[in-house]
PDB file of N, CA and C in Angstrom:
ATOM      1  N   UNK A   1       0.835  -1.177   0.000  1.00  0.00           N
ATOM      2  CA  UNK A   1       0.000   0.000   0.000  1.00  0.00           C
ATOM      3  C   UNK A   1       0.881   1.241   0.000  1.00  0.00           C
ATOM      4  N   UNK A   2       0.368   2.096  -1.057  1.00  0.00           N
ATOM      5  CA  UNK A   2       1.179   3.460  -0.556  1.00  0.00           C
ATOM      6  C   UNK A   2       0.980   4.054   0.529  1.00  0.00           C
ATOM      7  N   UNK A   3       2.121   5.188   0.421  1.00  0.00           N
ATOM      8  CA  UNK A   3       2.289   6.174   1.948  1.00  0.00           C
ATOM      9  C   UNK A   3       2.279   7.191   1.476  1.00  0.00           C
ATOM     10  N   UNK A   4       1.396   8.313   1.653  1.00  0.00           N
ATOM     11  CA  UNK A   4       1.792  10.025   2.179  1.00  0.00           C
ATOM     12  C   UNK A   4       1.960  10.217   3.199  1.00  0.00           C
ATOM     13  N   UNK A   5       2.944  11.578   2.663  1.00  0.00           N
ATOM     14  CA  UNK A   5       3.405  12.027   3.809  1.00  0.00           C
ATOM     15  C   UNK A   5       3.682  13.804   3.403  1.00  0.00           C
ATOM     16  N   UNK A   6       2.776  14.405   4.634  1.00  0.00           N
ATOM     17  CA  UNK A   6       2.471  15.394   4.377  1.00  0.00           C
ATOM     18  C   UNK A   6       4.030  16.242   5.276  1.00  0.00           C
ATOM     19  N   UNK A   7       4.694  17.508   4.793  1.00  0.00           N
ATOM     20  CA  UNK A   7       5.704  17.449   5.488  1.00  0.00           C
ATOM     21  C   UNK A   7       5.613  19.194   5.899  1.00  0.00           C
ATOM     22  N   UNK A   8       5.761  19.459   7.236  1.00  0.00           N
ATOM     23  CA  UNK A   8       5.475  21.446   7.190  1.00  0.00           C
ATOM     24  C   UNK A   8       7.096  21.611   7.601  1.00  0.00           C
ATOM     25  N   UNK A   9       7.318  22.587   7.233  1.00  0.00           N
ATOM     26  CA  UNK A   9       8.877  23.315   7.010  1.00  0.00           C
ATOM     27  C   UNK A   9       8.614  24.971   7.586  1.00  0.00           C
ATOM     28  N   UNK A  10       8.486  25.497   8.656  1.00  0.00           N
ATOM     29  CA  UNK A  10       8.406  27.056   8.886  1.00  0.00           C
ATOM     30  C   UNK A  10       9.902  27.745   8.246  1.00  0.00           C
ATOM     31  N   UNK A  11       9.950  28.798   7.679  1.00  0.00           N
ATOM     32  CA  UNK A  11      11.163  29.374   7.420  1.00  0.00           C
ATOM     33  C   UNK A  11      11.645  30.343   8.283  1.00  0.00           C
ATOM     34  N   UNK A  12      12.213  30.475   8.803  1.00  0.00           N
ATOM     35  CA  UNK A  12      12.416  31.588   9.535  1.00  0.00           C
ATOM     36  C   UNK A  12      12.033  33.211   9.262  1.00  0.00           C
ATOM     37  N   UNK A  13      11.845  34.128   9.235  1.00  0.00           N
ATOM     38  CA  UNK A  13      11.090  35.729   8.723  1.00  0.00           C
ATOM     39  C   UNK A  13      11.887  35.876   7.827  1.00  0.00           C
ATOM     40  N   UNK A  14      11.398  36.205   6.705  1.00  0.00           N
ATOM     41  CA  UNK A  14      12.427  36.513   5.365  1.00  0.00           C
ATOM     42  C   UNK A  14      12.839  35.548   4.976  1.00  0.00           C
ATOM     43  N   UNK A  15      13.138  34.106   4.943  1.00  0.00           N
ATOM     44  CA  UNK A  15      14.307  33.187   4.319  1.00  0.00           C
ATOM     45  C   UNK A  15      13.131  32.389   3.587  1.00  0.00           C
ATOM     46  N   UNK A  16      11.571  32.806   3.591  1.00  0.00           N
ATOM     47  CA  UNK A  16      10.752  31.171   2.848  1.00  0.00           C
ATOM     48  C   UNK A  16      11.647  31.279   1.428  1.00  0.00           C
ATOM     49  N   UNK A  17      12.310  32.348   0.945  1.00  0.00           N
ATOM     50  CA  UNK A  17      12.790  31.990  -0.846  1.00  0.00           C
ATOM     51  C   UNK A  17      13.919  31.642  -0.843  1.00  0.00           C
ATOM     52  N   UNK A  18      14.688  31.808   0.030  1.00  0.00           N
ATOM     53  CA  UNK A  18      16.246  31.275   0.618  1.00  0.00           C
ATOM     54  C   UNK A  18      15.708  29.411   0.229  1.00  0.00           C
ATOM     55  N   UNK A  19      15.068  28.876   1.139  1.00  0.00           N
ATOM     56  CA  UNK A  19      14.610  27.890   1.053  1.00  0.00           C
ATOM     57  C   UNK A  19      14.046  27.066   0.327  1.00  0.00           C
ATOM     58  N   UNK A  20      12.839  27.528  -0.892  1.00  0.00           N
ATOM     59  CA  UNK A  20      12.611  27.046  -1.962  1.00  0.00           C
ATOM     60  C   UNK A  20      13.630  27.124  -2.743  1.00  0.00           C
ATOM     61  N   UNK A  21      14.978  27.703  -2.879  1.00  0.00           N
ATOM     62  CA  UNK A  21      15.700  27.905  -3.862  1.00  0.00           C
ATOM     63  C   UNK A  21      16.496  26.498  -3.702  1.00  0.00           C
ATOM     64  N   UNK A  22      16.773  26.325  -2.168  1.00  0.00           N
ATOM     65  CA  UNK A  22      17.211  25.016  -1.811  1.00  0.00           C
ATOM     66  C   UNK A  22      16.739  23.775  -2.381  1.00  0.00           C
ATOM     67  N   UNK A  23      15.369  23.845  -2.055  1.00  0.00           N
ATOM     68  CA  UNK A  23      14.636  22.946  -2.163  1.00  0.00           C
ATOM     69  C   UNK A  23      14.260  22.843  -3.754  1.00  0.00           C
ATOM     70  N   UNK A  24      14.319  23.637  -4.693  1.00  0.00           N
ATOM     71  CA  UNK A  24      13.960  23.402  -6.342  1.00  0.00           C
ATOM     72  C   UNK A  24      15.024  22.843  -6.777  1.00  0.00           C
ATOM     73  N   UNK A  25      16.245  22.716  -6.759  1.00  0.00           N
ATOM     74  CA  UNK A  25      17.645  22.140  -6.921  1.00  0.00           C
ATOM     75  C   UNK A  25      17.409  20.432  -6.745  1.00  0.00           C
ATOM     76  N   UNK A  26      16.791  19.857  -5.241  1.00  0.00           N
ATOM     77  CA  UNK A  26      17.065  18.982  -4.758  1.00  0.00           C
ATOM     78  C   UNK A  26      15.882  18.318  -5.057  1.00  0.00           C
ATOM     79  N   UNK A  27      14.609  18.716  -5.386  1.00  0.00           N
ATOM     80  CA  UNK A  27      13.180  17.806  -5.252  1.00  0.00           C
ATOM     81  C   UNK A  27      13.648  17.073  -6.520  1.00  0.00           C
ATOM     82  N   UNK A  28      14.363  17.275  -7.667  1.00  0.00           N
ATOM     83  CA  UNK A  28      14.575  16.757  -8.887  1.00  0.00           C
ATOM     84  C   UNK A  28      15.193  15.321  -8.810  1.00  0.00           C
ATOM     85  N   UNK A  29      16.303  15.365  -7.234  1.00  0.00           N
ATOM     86  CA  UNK A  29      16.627  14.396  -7.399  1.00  0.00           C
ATOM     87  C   UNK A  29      15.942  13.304  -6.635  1.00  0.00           C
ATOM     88  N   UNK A  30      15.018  13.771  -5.331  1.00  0.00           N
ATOM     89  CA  UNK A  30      13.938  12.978  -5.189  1.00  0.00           C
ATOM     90  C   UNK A  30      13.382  12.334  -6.004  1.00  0.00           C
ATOM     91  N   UNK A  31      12.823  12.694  -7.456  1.00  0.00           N
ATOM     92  CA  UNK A  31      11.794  12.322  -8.016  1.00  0.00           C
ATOM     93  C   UNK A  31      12.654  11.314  -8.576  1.00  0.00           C
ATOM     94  N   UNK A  32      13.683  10.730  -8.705  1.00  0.00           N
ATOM     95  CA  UNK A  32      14.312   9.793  -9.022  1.00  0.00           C
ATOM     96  C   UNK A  32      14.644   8.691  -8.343  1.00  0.00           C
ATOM     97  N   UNK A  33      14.334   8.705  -7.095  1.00  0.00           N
ATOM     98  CA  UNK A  33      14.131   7.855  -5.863  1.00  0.00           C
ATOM     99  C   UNK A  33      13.286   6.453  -6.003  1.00  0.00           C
ATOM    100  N   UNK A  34      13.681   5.132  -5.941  1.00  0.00           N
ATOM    101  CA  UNK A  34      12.902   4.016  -5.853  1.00  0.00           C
ATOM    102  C   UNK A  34      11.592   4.515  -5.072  1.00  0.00           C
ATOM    103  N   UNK A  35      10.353   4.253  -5.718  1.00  0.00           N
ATOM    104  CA  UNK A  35       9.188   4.177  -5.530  1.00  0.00           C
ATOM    105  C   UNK A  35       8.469   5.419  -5.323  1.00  0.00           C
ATOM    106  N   UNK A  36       9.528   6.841  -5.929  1.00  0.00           N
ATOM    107  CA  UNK A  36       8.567   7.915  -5.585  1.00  0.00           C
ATOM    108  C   UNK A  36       7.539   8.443  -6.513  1.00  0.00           C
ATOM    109  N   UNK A  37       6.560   8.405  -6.011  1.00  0.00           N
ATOM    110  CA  UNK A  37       5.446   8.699  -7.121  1.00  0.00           C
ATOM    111  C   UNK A  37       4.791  10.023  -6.863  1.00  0.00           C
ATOM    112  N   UNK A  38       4.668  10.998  -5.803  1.00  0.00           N
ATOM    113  CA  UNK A  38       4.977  12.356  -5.768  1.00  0.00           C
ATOM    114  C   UNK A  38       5.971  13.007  -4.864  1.00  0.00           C
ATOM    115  N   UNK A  39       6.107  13.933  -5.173  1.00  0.00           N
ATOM    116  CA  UNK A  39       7.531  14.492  -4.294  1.00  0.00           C
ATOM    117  C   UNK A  39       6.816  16.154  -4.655  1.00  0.00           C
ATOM    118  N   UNK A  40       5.778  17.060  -3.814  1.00  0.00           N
ATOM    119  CA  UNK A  40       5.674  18.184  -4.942  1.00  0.00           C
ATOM    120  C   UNK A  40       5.663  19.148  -3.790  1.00  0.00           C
ATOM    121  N   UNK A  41       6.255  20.326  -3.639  1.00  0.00           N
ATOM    122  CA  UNK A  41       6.418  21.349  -3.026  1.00  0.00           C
ATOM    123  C   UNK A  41       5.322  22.308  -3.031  1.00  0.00           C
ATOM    124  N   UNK A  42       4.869  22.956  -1.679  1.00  0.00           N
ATOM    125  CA  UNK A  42       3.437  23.867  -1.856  1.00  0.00           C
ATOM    126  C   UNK A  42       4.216  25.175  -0.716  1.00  0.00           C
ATOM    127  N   UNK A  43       3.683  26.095  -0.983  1.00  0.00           N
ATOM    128  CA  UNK A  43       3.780  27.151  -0.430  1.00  0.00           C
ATOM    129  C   UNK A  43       2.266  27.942   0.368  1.00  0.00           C
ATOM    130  N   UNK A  44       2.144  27.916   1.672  1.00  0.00           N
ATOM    131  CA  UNK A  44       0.881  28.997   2.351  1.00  0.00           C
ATOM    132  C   UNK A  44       1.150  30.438   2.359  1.00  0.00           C
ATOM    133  N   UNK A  45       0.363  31.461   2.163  1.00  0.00           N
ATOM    134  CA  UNK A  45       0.470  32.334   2.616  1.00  0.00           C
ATOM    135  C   UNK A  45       1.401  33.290   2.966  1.00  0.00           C
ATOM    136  N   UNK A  46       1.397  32.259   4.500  1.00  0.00           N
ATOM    137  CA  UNK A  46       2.609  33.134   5.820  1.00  0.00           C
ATOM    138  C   UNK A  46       3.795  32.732   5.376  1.00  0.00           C
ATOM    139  N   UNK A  47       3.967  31.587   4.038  1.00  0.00           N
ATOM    140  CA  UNK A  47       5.296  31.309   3.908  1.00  0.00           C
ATOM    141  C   UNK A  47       5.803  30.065   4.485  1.00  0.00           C
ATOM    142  N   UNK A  48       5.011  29.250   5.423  1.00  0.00           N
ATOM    143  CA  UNK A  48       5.192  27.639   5.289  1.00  0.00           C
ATOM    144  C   UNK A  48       5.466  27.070   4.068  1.00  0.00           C
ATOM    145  N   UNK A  49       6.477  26.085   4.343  1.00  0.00           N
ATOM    146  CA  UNK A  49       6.575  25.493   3.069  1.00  0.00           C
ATOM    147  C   UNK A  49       6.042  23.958   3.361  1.00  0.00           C
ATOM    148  N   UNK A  50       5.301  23.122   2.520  1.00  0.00           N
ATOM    149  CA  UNK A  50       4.560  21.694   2.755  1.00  0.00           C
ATOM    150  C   UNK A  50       5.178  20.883   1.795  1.00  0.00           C
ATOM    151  N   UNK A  51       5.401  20.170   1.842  1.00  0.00           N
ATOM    152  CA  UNK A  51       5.759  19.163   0.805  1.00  0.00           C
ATOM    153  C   UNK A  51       4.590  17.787   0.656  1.00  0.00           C
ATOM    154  N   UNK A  52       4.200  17.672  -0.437  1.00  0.00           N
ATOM    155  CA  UNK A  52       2.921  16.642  -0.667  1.00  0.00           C
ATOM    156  C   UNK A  52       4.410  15.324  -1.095  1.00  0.00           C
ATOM    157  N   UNK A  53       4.131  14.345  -0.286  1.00  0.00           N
ATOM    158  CA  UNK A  53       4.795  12.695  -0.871  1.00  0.00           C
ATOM    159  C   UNK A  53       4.094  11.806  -0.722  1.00  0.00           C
ATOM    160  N   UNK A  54       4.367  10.881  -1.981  1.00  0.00           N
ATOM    161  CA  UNK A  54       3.451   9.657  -2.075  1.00  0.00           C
ATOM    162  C   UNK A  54       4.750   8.879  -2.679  1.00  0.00           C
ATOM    163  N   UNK A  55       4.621   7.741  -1.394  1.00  0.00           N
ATOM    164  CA  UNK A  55       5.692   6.166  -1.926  1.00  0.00           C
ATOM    165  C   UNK A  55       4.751   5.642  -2.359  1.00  0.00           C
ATOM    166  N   UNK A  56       5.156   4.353  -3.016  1.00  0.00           N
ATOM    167  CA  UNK A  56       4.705   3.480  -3.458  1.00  0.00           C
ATOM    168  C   UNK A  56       4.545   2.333  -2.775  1.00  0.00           C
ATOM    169  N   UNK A  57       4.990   2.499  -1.435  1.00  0.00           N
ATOM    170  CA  UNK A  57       5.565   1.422  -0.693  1.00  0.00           C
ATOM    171  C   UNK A  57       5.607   2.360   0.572  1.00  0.00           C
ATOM    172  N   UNK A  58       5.644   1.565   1.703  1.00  0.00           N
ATOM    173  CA  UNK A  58       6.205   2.104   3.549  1.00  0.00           C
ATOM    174  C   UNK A  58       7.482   2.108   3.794  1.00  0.00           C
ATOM    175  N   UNK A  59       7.474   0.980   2.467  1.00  0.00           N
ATOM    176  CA  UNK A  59       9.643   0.789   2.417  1.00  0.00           C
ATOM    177  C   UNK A  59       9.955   1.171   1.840  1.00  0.00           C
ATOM    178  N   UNK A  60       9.652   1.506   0.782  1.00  0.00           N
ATOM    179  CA  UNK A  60      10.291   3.289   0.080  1.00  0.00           C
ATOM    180  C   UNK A  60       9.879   4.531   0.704  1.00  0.00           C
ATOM    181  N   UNK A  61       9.159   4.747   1.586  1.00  0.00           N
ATOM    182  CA  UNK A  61       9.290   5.702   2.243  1.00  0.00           C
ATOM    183  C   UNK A  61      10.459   6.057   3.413  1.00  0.00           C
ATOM    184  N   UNK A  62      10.389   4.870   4.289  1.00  0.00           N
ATOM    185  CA  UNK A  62      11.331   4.256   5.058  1.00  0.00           C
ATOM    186  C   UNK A  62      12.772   4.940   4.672  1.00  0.00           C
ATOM    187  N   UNK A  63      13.259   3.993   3.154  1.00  0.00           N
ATOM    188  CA  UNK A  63      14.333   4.214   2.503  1.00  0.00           C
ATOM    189  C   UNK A  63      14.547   5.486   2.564  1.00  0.00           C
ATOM    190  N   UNK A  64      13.480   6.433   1.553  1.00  0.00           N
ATOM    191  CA  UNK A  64      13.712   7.925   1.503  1.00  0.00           C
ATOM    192  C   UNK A  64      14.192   8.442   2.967  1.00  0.00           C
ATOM    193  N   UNK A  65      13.464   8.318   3.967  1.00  0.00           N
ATOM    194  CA  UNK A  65      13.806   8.593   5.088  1.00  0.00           C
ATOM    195  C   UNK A  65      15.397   8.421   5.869  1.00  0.00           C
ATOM    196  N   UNK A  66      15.734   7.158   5.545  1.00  0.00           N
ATOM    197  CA  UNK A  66      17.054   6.435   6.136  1.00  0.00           C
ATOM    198  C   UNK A  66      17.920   6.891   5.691  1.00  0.00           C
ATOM    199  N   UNK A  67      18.084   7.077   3.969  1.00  0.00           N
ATOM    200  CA  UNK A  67      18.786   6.610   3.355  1.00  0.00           C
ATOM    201  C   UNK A  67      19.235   7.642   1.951  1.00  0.00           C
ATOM    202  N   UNK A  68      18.370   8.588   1.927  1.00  0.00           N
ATOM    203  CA  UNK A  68      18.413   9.521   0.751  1.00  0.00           C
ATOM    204  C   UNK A  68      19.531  10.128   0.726  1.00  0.00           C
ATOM    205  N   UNK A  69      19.863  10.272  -0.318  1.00  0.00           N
ATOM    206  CA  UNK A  69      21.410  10.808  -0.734  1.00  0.00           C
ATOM    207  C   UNK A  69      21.126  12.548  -0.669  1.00  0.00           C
ATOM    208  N   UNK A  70      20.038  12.690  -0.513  1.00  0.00           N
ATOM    209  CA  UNK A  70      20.001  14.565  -0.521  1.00  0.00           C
ATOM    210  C   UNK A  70      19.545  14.336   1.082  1.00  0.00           C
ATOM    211  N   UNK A  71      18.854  13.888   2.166  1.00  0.00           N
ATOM    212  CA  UNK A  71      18.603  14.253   3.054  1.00  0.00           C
ATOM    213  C   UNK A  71      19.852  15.179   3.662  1.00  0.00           C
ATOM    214  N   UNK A  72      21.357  14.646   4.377  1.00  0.00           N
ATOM    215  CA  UNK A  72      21.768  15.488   4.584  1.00  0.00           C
ATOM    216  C   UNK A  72      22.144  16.785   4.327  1.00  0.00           C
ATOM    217  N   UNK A  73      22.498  16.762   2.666  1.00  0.00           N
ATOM    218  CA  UNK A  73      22.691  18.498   1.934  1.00  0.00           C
ATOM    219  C   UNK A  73      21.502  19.454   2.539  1.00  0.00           C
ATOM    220  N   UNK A  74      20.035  18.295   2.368  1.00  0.00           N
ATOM    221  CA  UNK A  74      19.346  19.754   2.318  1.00  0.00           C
ATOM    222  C   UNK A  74      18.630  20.198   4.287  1.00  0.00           C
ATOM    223  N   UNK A  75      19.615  18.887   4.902  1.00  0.00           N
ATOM    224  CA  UNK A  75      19.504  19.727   6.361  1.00  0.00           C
ATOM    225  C   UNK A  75      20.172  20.374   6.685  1.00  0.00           C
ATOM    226  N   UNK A  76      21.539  20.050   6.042  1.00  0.00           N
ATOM    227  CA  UNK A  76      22.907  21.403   6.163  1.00  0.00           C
ATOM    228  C   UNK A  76      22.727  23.010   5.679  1.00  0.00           C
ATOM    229  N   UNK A  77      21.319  22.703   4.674  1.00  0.00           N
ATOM    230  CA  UNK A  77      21.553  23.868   3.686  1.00  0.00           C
ATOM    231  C   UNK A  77      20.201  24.735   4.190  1.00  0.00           C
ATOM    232  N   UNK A  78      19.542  23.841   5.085  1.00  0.00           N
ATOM    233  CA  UNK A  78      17.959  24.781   5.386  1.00  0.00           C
ATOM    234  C   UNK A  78      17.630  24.605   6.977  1.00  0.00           C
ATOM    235  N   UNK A  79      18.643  23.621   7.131  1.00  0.00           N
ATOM    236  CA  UNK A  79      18.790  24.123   8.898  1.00  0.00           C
ATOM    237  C   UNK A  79      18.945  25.392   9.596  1.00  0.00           C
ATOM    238  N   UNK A  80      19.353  26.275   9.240  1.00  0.00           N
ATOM    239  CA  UNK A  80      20.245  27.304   9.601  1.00  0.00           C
ATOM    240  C   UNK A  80      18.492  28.339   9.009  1.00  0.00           C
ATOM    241  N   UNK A  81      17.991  27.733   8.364  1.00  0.00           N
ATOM    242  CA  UNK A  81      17.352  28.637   7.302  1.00  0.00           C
ATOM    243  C   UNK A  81      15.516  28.639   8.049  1.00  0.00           C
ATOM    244  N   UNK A  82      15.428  27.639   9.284  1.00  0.00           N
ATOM    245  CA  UNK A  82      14.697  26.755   9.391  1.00  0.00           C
ATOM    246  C   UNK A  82      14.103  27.234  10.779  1.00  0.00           C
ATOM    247  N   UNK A  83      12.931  27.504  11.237  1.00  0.00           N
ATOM    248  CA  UNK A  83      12.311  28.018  13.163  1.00  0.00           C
ATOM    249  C   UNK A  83      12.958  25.986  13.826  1.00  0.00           C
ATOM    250  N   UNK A  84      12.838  25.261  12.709  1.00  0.00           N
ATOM    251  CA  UNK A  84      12.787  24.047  13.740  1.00  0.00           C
ATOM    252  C   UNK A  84      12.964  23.012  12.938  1.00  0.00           C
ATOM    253  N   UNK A  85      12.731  21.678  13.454  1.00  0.00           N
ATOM    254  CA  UNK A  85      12.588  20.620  12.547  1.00  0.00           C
ATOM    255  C   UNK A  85      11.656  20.241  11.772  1.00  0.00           C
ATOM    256  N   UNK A  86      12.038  20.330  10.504  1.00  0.00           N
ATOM    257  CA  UNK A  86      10.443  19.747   9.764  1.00  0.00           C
ATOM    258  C   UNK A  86       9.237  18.990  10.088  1.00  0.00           C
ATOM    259  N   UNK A  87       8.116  19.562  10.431  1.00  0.00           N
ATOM    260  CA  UNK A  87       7.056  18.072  11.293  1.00  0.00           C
ATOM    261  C   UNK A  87       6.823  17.452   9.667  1.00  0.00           C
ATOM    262  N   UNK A  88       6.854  15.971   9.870  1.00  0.00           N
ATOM    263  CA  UNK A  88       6.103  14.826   9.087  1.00  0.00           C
ATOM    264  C   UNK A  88       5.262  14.066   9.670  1.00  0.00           C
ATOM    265  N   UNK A  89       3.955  14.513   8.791  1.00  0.00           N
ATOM    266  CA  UNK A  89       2.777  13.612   9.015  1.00  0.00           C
ATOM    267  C   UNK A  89       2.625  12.292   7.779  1.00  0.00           C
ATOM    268  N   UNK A  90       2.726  11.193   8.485  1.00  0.00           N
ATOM    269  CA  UNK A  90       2.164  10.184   7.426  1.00  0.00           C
ATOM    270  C   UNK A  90       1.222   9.535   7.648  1.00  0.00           C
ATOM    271  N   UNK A  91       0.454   9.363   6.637  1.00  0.00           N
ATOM    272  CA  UNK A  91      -1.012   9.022   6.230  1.00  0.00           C
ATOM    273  C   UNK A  91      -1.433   7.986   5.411  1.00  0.00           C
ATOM    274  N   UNK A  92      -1.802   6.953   5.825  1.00  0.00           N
ATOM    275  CA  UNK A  92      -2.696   6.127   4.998  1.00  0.00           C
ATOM    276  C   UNK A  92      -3.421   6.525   4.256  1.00  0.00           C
ATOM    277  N   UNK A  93      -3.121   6.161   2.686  1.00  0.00           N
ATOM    278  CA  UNK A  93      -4.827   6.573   1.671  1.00  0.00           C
ATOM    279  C   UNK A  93      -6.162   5.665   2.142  1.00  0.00           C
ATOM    280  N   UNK A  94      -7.250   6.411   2.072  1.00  0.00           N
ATOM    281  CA  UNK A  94      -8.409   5.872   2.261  1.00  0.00           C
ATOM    282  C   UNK A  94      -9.460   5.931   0.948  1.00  0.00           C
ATOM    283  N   UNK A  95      -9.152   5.492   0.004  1.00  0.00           N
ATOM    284  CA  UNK A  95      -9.690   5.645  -1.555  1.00  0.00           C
ATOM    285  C   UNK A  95     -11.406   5.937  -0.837  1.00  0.00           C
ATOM    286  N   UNK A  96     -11.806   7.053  -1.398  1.00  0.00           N
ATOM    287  CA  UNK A  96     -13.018   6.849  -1.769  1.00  0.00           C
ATOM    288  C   UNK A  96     -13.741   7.984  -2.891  1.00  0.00           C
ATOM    289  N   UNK A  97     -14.928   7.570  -3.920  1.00  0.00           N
ATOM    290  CA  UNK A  97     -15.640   8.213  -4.518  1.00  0.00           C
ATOM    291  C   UNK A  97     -14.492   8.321  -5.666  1.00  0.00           C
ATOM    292  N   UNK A  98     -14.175   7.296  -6.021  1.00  0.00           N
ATOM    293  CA  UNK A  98     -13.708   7.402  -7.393  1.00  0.00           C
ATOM    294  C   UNK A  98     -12.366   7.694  -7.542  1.00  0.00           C
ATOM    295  N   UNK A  99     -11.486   8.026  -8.999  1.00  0.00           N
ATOM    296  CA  UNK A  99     -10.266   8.776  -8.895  1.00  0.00           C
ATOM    297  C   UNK A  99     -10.491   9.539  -8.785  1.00  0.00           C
ATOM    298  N   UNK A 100     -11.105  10.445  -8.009  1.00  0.00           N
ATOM    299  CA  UNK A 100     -10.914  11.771  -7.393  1.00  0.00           C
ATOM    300  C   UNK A 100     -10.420  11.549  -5.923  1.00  0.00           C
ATOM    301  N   UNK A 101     -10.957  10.683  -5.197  1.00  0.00           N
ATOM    302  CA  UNK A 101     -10.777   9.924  -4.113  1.00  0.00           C
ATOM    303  C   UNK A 101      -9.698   9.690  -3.219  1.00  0.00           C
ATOM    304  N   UNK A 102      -8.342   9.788  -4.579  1.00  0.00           N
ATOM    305  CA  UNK A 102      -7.323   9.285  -4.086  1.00  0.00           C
ATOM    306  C   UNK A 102      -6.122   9.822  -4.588  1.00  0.00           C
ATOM    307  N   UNK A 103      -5.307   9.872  -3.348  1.00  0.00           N
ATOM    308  CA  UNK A 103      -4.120  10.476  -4.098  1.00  0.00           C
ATOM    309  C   UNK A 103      -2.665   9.837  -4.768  1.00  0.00           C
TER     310      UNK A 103
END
């Protein structure tokens, strides 16, 4: 079964574009990742940054997690840039009402 995983990133006052600049460099090489089937960056308002992910798998999520060859660059590079640690929420899909249903 797949996994999302919804991810919030606060930027510190002034740095949310410091940060996407980080982050547009590196999502590319996510999307090349065993079993990633979204990897897509969202922006609120106040300047949260969210990241929408969908594995294909709990163990490609896992992996991404453990094991990603960009995780450290882009904590070195948006730590500093960052109120805190990224919260990750992961979520079971619950298909319903069609392909609209599901992500």
């Amino acid at each position: 079964m797949s996994v999302v995983n919804l991810v919030r990133a606060v930027p510190k006052p002034g740095q949310t574009q410091a940060v996407l600049d980080v982050l547009r460099e590196l999502v590319p090489i996510v999307h090349e990742e065993q079993g990633c089937e979204l990897y897509a960056l969202h922006e609120r308002a106040d300047g949260e940054i969210w990241f929408v992910e969908k594995w294909a798998s709990a163990e490609d999520a896992a992996r991404h997690g453990a094991s990603s060859s960009i995780l450290p660059i882009l904590a070195e590079r948006t730590s500093p840039l960052l109120t805190g640690i990224p919260e990750i929420i992961e979520l079971a899909p619950v298909p319903a009402g069609g392909g609209k249903g599901a992500l």
